[in-house]
Protein backbone atom coordinates (compact mmCIF):
# COMPACT_ATOMS: atom_id res chain seq x y z
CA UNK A 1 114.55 142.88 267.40
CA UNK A 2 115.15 139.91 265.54
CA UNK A 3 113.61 136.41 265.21
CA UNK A 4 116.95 135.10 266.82
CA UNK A 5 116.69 137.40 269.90
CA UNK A 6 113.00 136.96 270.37
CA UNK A 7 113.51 133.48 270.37
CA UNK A 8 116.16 133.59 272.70
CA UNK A 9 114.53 136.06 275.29
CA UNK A 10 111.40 134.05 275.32
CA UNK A 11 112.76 130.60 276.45
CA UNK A 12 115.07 132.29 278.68
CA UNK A 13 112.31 133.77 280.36
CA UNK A 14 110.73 130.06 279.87
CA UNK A 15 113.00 128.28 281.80
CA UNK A 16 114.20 131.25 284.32
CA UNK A 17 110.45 131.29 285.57
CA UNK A 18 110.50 127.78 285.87
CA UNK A 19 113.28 127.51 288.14
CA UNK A 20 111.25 129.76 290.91
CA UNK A 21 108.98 126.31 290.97
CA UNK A 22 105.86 127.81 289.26
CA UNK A 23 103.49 125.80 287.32
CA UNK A 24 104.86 124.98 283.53
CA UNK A 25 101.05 125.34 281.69
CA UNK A 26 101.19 129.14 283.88
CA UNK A 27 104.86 129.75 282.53
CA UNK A 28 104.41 128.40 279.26
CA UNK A 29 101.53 130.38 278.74
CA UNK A 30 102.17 134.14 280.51
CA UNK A 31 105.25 134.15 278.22
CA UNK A 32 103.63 133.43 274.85
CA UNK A 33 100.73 136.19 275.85
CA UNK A 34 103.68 138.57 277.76
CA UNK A 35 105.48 138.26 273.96
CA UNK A 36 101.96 138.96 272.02
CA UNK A 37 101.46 141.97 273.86
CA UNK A 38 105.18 143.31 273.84
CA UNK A 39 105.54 142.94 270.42
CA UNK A 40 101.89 143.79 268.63
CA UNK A 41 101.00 146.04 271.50
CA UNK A 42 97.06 145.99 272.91
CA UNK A 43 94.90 143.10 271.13
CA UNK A 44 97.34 141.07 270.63
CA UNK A 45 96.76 138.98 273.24
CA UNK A 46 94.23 137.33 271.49
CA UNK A 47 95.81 135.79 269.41
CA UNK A 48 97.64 133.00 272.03
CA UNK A 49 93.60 132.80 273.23
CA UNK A 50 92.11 131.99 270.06
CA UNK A 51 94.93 129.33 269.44
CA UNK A 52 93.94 127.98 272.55
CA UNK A 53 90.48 126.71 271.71
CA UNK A 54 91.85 124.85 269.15
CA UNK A 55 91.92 122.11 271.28
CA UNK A 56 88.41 122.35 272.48
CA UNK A 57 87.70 120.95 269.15
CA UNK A 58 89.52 118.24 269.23
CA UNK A 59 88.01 114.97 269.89
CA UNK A 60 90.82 112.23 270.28
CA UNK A 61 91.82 114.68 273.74
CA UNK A 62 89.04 112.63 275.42
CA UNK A 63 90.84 109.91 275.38
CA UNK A 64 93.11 110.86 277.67
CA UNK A 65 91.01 110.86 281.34
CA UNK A 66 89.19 107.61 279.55
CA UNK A 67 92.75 105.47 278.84
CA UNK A 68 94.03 106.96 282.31
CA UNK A 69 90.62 106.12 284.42
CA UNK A 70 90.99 102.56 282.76
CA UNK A 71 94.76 102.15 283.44
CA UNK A 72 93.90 103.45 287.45
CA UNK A 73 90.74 101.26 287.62
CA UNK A 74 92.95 97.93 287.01
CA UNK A 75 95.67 99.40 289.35
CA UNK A 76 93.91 100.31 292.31
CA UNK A 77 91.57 97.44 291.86
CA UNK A 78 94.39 95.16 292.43
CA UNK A 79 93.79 93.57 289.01
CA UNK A 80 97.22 94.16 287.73
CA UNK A 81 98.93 92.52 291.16
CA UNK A 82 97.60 89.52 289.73
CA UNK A 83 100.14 89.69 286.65
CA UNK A 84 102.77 90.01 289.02
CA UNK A 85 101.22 86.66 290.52
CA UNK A 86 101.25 85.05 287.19
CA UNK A 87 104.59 85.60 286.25
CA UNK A 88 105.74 84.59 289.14
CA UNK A 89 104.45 81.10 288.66
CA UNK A 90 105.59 80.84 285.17
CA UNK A 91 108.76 82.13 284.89
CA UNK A 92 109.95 81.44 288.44
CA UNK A 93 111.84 78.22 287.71
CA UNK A 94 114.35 80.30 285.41
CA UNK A 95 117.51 81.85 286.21
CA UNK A 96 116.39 85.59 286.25
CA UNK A 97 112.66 84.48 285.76
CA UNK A 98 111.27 86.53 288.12
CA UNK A 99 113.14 89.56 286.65
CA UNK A 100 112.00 88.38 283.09
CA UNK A 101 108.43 88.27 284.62
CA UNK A 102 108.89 91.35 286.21
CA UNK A 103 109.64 93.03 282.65
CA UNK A 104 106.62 91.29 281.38
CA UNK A 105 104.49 92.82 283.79
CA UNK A 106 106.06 96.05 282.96
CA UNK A 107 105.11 96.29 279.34
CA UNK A 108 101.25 95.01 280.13
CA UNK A 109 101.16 97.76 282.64
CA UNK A 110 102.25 100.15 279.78
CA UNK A 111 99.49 98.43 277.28
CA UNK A 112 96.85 99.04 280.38
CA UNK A 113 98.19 102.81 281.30
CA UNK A 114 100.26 104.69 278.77
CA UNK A 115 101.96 106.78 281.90
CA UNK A 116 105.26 105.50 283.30
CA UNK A 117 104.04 106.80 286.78
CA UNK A 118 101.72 103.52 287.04
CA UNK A 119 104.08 101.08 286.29
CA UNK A 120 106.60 101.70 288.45
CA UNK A 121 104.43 101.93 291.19
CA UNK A 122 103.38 98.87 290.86
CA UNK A 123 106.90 97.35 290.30
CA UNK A 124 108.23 98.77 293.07
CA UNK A 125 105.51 98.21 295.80
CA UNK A 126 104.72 94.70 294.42
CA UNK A 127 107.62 93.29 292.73
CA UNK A 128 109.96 94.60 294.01
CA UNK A 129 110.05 93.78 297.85
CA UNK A 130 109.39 89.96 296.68
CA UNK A 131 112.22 90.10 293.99
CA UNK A 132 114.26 91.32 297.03
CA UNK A 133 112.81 88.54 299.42
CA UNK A 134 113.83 86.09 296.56
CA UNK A 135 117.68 86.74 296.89
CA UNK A 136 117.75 89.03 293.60
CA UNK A 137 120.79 91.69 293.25
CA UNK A 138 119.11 94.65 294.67
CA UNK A 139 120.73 96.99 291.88
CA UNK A 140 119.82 94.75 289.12
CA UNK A 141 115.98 94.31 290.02
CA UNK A 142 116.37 98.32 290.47
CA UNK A 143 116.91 99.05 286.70
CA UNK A 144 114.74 96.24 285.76
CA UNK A 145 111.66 98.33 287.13
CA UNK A 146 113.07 101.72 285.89
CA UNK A 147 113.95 100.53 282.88
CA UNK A 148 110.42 98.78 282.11
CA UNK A 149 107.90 100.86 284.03
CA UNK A 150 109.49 103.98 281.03
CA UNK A 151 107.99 101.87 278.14
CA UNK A 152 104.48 102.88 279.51
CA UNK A 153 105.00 106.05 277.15
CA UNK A 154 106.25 104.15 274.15
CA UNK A 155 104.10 101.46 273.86
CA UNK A 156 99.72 102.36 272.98
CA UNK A 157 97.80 103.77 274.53
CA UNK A 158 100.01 106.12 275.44
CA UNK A 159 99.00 109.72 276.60
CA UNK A 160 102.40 110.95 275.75
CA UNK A 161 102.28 110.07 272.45
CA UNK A 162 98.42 111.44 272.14
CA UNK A 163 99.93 114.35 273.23
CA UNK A 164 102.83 114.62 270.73
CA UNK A 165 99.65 114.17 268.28
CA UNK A 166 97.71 117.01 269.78
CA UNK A 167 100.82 119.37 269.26
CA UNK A 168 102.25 117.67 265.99
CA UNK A 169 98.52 117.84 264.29
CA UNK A 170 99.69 114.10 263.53
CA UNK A 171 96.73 110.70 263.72
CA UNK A 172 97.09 109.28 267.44
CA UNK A 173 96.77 105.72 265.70
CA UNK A 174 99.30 106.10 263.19
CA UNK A 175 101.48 107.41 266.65
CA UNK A 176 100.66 104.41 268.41
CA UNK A 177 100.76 101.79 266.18
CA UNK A 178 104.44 103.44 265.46
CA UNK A 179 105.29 102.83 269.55
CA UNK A 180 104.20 99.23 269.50
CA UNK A 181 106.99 97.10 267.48
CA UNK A 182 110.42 99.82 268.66
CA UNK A 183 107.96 99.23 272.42
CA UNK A 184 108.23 95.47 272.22
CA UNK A 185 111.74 95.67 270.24
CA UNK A 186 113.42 97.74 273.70
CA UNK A 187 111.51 95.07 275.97
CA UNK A 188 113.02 91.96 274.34
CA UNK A 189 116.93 94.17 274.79
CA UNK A 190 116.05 94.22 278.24
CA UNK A 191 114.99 90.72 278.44
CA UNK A 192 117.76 89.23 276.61
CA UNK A 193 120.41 91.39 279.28
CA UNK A 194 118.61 90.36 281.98
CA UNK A 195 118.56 86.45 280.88
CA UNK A 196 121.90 86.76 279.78
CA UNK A 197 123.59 88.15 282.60
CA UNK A 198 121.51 86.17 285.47
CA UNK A 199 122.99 82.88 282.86
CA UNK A 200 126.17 83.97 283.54
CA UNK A 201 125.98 85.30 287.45
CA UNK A 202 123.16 82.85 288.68
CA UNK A 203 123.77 84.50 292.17
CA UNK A 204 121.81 87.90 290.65
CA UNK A 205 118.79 86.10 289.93
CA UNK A 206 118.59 82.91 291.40
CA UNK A 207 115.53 80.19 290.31
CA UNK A 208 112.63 79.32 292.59
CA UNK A 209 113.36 76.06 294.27
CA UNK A 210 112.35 72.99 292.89
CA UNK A 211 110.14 72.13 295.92
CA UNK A 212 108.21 75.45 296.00
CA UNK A 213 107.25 74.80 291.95
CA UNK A 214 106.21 70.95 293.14
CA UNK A 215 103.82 72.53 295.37
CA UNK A 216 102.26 74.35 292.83
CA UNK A 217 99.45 72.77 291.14
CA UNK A 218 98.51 72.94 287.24
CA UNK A 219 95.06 74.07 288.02
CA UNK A 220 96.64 77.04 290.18
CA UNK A 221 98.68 77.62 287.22
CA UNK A 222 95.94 77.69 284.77
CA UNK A 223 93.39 79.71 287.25
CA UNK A 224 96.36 82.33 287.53
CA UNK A 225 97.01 82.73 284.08
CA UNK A 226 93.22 83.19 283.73
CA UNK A 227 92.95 86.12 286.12
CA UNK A 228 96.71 88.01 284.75
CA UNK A 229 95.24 87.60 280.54
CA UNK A 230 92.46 90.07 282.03
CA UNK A 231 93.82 93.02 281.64
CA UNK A 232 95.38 92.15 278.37
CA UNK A 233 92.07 90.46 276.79
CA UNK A 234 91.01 94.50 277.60
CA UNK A 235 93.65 95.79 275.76
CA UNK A 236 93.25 93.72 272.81
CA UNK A 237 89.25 94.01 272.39
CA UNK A 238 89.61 98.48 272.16
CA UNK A 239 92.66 97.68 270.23
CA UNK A 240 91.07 95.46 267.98
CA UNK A 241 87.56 97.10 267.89
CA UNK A 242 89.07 100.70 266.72
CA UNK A 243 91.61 99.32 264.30
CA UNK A 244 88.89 97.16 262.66
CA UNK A 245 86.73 100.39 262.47
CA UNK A 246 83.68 99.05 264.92
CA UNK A 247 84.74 102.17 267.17
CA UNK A 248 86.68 105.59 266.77
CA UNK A 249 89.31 106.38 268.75
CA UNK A 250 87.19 108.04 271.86
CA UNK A 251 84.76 105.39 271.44
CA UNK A 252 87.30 102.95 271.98
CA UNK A 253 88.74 104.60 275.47
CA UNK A 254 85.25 105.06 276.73
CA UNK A 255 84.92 100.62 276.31
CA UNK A 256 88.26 100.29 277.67
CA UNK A 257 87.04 102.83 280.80
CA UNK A 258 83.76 100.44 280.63
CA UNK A 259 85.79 96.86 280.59
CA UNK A 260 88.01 97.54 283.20
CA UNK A 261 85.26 98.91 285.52
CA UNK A 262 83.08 95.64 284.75
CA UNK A 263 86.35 93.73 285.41
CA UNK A 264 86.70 95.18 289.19
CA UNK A 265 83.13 94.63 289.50
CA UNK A 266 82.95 90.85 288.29
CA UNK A 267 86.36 90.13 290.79
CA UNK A 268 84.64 91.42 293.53
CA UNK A 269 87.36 94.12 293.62
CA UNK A 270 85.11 97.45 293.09
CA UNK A 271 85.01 99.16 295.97
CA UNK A 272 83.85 102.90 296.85
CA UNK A 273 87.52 103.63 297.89
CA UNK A 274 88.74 102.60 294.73
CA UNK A 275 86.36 104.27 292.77
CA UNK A 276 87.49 107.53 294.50
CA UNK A 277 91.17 106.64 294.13
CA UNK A 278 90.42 106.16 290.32
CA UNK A 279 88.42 109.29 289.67
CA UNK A 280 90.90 111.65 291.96
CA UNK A 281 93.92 110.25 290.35
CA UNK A 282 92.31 110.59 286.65
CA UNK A 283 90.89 114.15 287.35
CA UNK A 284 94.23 115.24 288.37
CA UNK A 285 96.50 113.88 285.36
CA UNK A 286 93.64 114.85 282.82
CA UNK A 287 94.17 118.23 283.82
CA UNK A 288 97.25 118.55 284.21
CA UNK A 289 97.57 117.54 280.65
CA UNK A 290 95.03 120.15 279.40
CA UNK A 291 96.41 122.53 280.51
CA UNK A 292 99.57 121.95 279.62
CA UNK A 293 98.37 121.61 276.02
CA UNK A 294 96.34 124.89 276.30
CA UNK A 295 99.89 126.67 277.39
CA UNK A 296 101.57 125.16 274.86
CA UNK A 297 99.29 126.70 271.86
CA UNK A 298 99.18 129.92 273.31
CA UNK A 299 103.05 129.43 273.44
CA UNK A 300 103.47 128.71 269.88
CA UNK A 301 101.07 130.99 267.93
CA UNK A 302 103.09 133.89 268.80
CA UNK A 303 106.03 131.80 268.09
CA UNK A 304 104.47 130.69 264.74
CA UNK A 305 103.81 134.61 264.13
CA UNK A 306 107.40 135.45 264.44
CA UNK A 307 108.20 133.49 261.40
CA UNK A 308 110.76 132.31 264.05
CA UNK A 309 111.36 128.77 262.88
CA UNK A 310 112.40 129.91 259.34
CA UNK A 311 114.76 132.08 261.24
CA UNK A 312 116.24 128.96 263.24
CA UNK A 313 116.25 126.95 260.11
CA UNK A 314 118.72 129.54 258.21
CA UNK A 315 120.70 129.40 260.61
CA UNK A 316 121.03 125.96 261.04
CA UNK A 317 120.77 125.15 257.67
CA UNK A 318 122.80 128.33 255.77
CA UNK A 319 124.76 129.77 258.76
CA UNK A 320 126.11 126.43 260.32
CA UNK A 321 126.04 124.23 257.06
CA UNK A 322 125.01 121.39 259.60
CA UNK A 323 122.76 118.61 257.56
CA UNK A 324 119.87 117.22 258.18
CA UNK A 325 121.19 114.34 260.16
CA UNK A 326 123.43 116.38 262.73
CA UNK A 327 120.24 118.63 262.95
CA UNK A 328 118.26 115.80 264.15
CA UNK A 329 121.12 114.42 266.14
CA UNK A 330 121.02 118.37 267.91
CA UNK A 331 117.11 118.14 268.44
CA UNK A 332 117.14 114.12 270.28
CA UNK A 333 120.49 115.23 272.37
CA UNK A 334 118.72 118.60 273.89
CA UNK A 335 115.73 116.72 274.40
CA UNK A 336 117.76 114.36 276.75
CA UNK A 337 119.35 117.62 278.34
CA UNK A 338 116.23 119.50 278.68
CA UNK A 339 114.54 115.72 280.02
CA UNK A 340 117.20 115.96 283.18
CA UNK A 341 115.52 118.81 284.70
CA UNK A 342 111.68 118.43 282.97
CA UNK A 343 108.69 116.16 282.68
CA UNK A 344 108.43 114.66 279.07
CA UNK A 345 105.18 117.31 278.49
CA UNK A 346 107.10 120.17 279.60
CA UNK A 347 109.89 119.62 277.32
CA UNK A 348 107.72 118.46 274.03
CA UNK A 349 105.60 121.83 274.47
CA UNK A 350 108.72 124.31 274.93
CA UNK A 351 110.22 123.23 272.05
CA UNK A 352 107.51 121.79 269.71
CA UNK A 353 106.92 124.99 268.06
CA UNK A 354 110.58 124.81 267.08
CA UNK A 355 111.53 120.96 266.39
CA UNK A 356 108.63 120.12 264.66
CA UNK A 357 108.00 122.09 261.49
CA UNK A 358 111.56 121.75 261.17
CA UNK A 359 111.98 117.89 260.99
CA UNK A 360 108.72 118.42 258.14
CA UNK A 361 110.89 120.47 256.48
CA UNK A 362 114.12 118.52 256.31
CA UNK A 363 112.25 115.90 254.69
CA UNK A 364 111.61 113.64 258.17
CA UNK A 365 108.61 111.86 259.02
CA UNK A 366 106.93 113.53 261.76
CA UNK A 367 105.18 109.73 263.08
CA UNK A 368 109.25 108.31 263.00
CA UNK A 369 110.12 111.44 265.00
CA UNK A 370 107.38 111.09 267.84
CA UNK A 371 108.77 107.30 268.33
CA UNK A 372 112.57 109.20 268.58
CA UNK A 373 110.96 111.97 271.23
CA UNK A 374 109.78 109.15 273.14
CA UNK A 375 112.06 107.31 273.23
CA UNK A 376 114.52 110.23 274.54
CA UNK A 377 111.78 111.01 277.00
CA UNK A 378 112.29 107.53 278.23
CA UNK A 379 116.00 107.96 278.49
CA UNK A 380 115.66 111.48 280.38
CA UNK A 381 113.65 109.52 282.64
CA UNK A 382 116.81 107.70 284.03
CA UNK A 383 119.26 110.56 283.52
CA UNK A 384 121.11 111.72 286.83
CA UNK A 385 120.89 113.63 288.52
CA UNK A 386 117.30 114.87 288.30
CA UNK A 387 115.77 111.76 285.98
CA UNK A 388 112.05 111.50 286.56
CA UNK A 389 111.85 108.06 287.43
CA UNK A 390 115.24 108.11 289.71
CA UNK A 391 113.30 110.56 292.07
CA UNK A 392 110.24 107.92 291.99
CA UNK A 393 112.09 104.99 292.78
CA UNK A 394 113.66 106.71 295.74
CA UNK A 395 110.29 107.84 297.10
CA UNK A 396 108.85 104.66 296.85
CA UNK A 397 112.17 101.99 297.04
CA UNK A 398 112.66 100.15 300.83
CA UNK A 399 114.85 101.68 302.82
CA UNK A 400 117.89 99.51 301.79
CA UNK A 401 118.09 100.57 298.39
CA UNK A 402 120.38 103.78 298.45
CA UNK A 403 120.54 106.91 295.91
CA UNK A 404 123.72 105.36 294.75
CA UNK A 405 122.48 101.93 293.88
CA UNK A 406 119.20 103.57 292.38
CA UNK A 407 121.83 105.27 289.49
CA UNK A 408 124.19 102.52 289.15
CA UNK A 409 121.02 100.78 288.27
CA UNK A 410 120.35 102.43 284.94
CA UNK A 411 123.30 102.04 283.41
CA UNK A 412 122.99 99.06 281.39
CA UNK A 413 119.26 100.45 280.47
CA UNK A 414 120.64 103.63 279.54
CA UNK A 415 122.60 102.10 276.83
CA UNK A 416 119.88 99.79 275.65
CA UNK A 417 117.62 102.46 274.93
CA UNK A 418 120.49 104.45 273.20
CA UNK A 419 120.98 101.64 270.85
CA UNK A 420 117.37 101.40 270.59
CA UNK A 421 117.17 104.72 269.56
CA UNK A 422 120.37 103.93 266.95
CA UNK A 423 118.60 100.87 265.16
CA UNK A 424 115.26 102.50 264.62
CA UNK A 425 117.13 105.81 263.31
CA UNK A 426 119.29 102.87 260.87
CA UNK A 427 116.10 101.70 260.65
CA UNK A 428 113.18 103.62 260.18
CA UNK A 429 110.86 101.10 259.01
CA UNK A 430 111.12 99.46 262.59
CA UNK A 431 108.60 102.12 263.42
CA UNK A 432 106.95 102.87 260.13
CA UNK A 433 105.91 99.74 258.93
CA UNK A 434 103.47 98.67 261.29
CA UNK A 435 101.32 102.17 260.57
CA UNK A 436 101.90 101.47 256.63
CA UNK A 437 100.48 98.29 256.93
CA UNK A 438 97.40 99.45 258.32
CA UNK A 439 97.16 102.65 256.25
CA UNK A 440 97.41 100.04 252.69
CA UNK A 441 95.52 97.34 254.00
């Protein structure tokens, strides 16, 4: 049988499993061993096994329950509602301010996090009903929260992209430091759509009233500003401390688990319910991502031992006579199609062992590449009819806000993030230059 078919049968048999609703690490990882053994017979199955503890040597994976346990620890402390409080003062007295502050609070969510799951609960159990109390055009404020709470995997520390790393065998800093400018770069689209179109429909996003700003006092101001820097002062001392080389990487999560612990404690907000919350919700996305990552090298040794991706490359390459740019063009748009009916880890690890030794060898740089995934992860995530973050919005949205108006919501963000995704392909420097800079300095 040839590469072709092999490769064929096995994600067939990928994606036909997963339709009967079984778990994708058990899928992902009873087809690469089912493969081993049907094609090198008894012993072979060790081979997807060994590959497998691979990743029980590798150290920056422990950053993952750390930077989650920190980004649940300000949540369910009630730390990050104070944000919302702070933008609310601040940007209130603009057309659209709220929104704008809303969008704010999105991306420090994402900086506190790295999971899209987090933000958007927040948004939409503490924005969102007062952004609806305010008069604000439900469908507008709708997008505004899926559209920002996605950036939580773009923009450090994000676990997707420490998970691209683990697969990719690429540095999680140069990874991150890559998400932070395209991060802030998709952000300021959304802000400038949102500002633009509340300027010229006021009605969508009207301003606080003058005599509800009177009543607020500059000391309030200045005590709420205070209290929503918090979780960004956190942010910026692991940031800073690992980039200036005072702590590695794991080092770096385990202070940022510390910090936003001693926050809770020093507000008076830790609490043996949310230390439970915290450790329950961190056990259970920590393994879920180990296991998808232990799936996903069993998964692709035997696809690595088929030689299969030389096979794939021919054809695309020799048999097609496609370049290298309508390659990658193929790669981003199947990631969008796959991204309609999978979570952003299921898709990277099915076809990892494909895309990636094939951007390396059509000259692309692997760290530019992770910023693309994402950012077509992101765009999945708001993809009728089975988009990640459509289906959390619904569970979570008030009862007014229909199916319908959840997708018309996404439109306009759909399209920003497309042409995010054209400038930094124009533009690959918009993602590479911040990792150069730190790799010369």
């Amino acid at each position: 049988m040839s590469s072709e078919l092999i490769t064929l049968f096995m994600f067939a048999s990928m994606l036909l499993l997963m339709s009967t609703g079984q778990r994708v690490f058990g899928v992902i990882g009873f087809v690469g061993t089912a493969a081993a053994l049907l094609l090198w017979g008894k012993g072979s199955s060790e081979l997807p096994f060994s590959a497998a503890f691979q990743v029980l040597n590798w150290f920056p994976l422990i950053t993952v329950p750390f930077f989650v346990f920190m980004g649940y620890m300000l949540s369910e402390s009630g730390i990050a509602g104070n944000l919302y409080r702070m933008f609310h003062v601040w940007f209130g007295g603009v057309r659209g301010g709220l929104a704008l502050g809303t969008m704010g609070l999105m991306v420090l969510i994402s900086c506190m996090n790295g999971l899209s799951v987090a933000g958007m609960a927040i948004g939409a159990t503490v924005a969102l009903p007062e952004l609806l109390r305010r008069g604000y055009d439900k469908v507008m404020v709708t997008g505004v929260i899926q559209g920002g709470s996605s950036l939580g995997i773009l923009i450090p520390p994000s676990v997707v992209l420490v998970l691209y790393a683990m697969i990719a065998r690429q540095p999680v800093l140069q990874l991150w430091l890559a998400g932070i400018v395209p991060g802030l770069m998709m952000a300021a689209l959304f802000c400038l759509y949102i500002y633009i179109r509340c300027r010229m429909r006021p009605e969508l996003g009207p301003a606080l009233p003058a005599e509800e700003l009177a009543q607020i006092t500059t000391a309030e101001k200045l005590k709420l500003l205070r209290e929503g820097i918090l979780p960004l002062v956190i942010f910026g001392t692991i940031m800073g401390l690992f980039m200036t080389g005072v702590t590695s990487l794991v080092e770096s999560s385990a202070v940022g688990a510390l910090l936003a612990t001693l926050a809770a404690l020093v507000t008076g907000r830790l609490s043996r319910k949310v230390v439970e919350d915290t450790t329950r919700n961190t056990l259970a996305v920590s393994c879920m991502f180990l296991w998808i990552i232990l799936g996903a090298l069993c998964f692709s040794a035997v696809y690595d031992g088929l030689g299969a991706v030389r096979a794939i490359e021919n054809i695309l390459l020799n048999t097609w006579e496609l370049d290298r740019w309508e390659i990658l063009i193929l790669m981003l748009l199947s990631f969008v199609v796959l991204g309609i009916f999978l979570d952003d880890t299921a898709m990277l690890v099915i076809v990892a062992p494909l895309y990636i030794p094939l951007v390396v060898s059509l000259g692309f740089n692997p760290i530019w590449f992770g910023v693309l995934y994402t950012i077509t992860c992101q765009i999945a995530y708001i993809t009728p009819p089975f988009g990640y973050n459509l289906f959390l919005m619904r569970a979570m949205a008030p009862p007014e806000i229909t199916l319908v108006d959840i997708y018309r919501s996404i439109v306009p963000f759909f399209f920003l993030m497309v042409l995010s995704m054209i400038i930094i392909m124009i533009f690959p420097q918009i993602a590479l230059w911040l990792p150069g800079l730190y790799t010369g300095r």
